[in-house]
Structures are given as C-alpha cells and as structure tokens.
C-alpha atoms as a PDB file:
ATOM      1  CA  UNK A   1       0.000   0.000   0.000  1.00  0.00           C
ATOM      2  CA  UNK A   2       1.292   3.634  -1.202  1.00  0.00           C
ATOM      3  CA  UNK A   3       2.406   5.264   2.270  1.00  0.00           C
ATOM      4  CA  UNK A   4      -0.406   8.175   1.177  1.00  0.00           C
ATOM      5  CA  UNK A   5      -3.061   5.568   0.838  1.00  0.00           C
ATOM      6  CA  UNK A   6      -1.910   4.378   4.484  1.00  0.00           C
ATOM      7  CA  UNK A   7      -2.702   8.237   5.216  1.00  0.00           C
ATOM      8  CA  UNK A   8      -5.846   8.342   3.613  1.00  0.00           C
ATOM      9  CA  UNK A   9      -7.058   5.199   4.712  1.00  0.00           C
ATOM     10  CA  UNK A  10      -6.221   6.377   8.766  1.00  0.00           C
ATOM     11  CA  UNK A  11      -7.596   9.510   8.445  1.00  0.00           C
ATOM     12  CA  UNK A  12     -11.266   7.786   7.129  1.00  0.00           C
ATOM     13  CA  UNK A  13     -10.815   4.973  10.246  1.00  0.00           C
ATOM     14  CA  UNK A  14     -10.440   8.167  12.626  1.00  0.00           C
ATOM     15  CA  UNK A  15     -13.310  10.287  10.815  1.00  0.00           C
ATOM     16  CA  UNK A  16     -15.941   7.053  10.422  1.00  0.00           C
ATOM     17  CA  UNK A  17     -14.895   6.260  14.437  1.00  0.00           C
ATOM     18  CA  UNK A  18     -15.956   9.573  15.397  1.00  0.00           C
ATOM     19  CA  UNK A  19     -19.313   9.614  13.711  1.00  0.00           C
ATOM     20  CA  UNK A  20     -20.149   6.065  15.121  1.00  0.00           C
ATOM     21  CA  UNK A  21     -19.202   7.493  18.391  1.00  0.00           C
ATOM     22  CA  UNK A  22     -20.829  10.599  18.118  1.00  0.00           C
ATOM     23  CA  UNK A  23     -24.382   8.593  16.737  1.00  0.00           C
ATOM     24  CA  UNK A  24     -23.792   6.165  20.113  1.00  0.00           C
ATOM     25  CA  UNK A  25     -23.546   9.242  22.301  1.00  0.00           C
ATOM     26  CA  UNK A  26     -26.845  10.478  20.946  1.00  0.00           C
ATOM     27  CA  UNK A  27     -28.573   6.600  20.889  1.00  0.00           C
ATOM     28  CA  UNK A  28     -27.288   6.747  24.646  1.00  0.00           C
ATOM     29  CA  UNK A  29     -28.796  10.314  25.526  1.00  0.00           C
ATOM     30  CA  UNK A  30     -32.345   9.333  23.564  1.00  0.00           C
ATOM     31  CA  UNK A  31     -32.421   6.126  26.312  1.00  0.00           C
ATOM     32  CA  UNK A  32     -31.704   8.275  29.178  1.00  0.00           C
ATOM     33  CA  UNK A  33     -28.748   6.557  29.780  1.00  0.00           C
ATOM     34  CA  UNK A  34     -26.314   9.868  29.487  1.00  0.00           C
ATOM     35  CA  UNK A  35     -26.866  13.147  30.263  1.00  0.00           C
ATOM     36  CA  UNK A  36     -26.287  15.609  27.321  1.00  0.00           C
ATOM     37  CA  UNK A  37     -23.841  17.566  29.399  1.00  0.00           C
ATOM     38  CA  UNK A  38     -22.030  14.398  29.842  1.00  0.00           C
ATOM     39  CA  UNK A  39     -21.926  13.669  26.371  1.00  0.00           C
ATOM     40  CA  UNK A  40     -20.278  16.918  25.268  1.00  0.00           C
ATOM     41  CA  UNK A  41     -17.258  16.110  27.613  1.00  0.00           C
ATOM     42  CA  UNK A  42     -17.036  12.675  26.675  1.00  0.00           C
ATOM     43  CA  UNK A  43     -17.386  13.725  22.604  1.00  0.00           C
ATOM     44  CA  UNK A  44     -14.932  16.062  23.634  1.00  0.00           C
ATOM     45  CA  UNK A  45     -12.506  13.919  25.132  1.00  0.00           C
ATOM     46  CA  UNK A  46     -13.129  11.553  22.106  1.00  0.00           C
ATOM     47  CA  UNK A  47     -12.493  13.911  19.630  1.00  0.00           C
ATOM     48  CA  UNK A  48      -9.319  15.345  21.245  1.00  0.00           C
ATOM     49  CA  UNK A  49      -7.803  11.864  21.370  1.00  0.00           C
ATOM     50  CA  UNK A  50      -8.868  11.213  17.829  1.00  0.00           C
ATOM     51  CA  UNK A  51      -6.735  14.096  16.675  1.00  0.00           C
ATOM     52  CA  UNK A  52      -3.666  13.545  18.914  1.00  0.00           C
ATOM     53  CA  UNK A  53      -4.053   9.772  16.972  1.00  0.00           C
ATOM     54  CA  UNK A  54      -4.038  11.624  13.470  1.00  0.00           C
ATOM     55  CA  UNK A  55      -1.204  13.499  14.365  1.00  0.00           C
ATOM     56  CA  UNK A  56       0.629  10.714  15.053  1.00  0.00           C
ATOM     57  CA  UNK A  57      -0.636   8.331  12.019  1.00  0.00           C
ATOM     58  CA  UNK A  58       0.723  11.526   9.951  1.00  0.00           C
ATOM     59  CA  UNK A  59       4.135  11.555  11.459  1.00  0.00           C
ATOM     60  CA  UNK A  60       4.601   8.118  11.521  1.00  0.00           C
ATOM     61  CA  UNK A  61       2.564   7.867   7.454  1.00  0.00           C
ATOM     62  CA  UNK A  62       5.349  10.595   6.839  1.00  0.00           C
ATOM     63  CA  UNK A  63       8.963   8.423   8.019  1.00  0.00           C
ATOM     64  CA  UNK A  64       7.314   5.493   6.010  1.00  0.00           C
ATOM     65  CA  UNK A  65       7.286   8.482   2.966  1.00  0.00           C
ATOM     66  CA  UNK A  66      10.550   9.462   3.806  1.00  0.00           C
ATOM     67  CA  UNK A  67      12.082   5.663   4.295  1.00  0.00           C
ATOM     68  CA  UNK A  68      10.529   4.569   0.893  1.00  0.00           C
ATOM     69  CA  UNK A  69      11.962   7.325  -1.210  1.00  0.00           C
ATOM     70  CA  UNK A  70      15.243   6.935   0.275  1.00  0.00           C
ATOM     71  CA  UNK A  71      15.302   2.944  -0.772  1.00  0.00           C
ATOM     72  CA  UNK A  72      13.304   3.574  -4.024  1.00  0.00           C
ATOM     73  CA  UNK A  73      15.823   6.107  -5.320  1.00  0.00           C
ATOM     74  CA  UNK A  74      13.552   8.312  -6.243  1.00  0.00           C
ATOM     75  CA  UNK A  75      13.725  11.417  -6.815  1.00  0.00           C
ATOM     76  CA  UNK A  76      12.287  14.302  -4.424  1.00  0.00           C
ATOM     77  CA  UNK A  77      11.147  17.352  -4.880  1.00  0.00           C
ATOM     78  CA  UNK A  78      14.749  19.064  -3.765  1.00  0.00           C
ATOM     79  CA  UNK A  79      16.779  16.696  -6.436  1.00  0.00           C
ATOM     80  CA  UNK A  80      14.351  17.868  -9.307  1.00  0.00           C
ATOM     81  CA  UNK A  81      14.416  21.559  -8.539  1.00  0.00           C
ATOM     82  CA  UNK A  82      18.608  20.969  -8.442  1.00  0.00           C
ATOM     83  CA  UNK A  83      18.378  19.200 -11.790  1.00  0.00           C
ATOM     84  CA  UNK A  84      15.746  21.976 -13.137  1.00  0.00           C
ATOM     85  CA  UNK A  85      18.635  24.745 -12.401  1.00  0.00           C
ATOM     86  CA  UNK A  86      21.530  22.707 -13.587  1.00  0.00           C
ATOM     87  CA  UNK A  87      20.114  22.374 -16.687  1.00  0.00           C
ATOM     88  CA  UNK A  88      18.696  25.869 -16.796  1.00  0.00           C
ATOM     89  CA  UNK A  89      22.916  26.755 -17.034  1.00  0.00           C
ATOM     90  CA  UNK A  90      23.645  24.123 -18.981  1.00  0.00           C
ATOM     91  CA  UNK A  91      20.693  25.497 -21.428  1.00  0.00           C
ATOM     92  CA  UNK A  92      22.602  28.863 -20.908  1.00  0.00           C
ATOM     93  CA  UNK A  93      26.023  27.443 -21.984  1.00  0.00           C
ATOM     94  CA  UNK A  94      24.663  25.876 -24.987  1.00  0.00           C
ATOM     95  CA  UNK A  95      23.120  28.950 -26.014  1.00  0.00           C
ATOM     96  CA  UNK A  96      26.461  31.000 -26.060  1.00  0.00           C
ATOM     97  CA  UNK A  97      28.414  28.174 -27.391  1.00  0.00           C
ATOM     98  CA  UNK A  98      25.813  28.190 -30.426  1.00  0.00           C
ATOM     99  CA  UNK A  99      26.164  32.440 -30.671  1.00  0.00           C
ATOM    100  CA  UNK A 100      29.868  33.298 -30.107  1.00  0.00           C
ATOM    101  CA  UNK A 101      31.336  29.327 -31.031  1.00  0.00           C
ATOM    102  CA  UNK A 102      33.683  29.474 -28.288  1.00  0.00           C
ATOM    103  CA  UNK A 103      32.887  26.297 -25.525  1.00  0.00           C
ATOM    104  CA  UNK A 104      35.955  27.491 -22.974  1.00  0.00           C
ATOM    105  CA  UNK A 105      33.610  31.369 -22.960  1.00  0.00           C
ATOM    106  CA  UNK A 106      30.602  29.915 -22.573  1.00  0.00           C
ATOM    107  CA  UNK A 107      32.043  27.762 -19.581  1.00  0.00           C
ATOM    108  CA  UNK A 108      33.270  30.833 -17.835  1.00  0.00           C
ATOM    109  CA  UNK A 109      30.094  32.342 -18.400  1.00  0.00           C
END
C-alpha cells in the first residue's frame, strides 16, 4: 500500500470512528442513559484523542514516505528543482556556445 493511501485510509478509520461514536452518544442520551452535558465532555474527550491519533498516524505515514523514497531512489522534490537549475545553465552554456562558437567562454560564463 502507497504510504499516502496508508494516510488516507487512517484519516477515514479516525473520521468514520468519530461519527459512530458521536451517533452512540446520541442513541445513549435518547435512552436516558447519558446526560447531554455528559456527552459533550465525553465527545470532547473523544475527539481530542482522535486528533492527537491523526497526528501521530501523519508523522509516523510521513517516516514510512521518507524511508521509501530513500530505498526507491527516487527522486524528491529538492533533487528535481537541483536538476531543473543545472540544466537551466547548462541550457545557458549551450546557447552561447551556439552564438559566439567558443565552448571554454561559454564555460566561464
């Protein structure tokens, strides 16, 4: 599984969790069972926790990003935008080789 699929699919667990918690909250109030003060600290509580989770399944969905480019060898954004300004000089050289002929000017240039 693509590390932001693992992302994707934590962040729907967390979300779909919440509303099945929130929906047994209410189920819970309608019965009697809770108070509806009660419920807003518990929610609260809930919902708190849920996001300190989500931070974490980002940081950790992040190092698993960060492990599998390393292996892959893929590229990152950094090594592109390197290569995208080494050859915007090379592209510079080649254009003063082609207008004044001379390869050791252009290489100074």
């Amino acid at each position: 599984m693509k590390p932001e699929n693992l992302l994707f699919a934590a962040i729907g667990f967390i979300d779909e969790a919440l509303d099945n918690t929130a929906a047994l909250l209410e189920e819970l109030i309608e019965r009697g069972r809770l108070k509806s003060v009660d419920s807003k600290g518990m929610l609260d509580r809930i919902v708190e926790r849920a996001q300190g989770e989500k931070r974490e399944a980002d940081e950790i969905v992040g190092e698993i990003a960060a492990d599998a480019r390393e292996t892959s060898g893929l590229a990152g954004r950094g090594d592109i935008e390197r290569l995208m300004s080494k050859l915007a000089q090379l592209e510079e050289q080649l254009a003063e080789i082609k207008k004044t002929g001379d390869a050791e000017k252009a290489r100074k240039a």
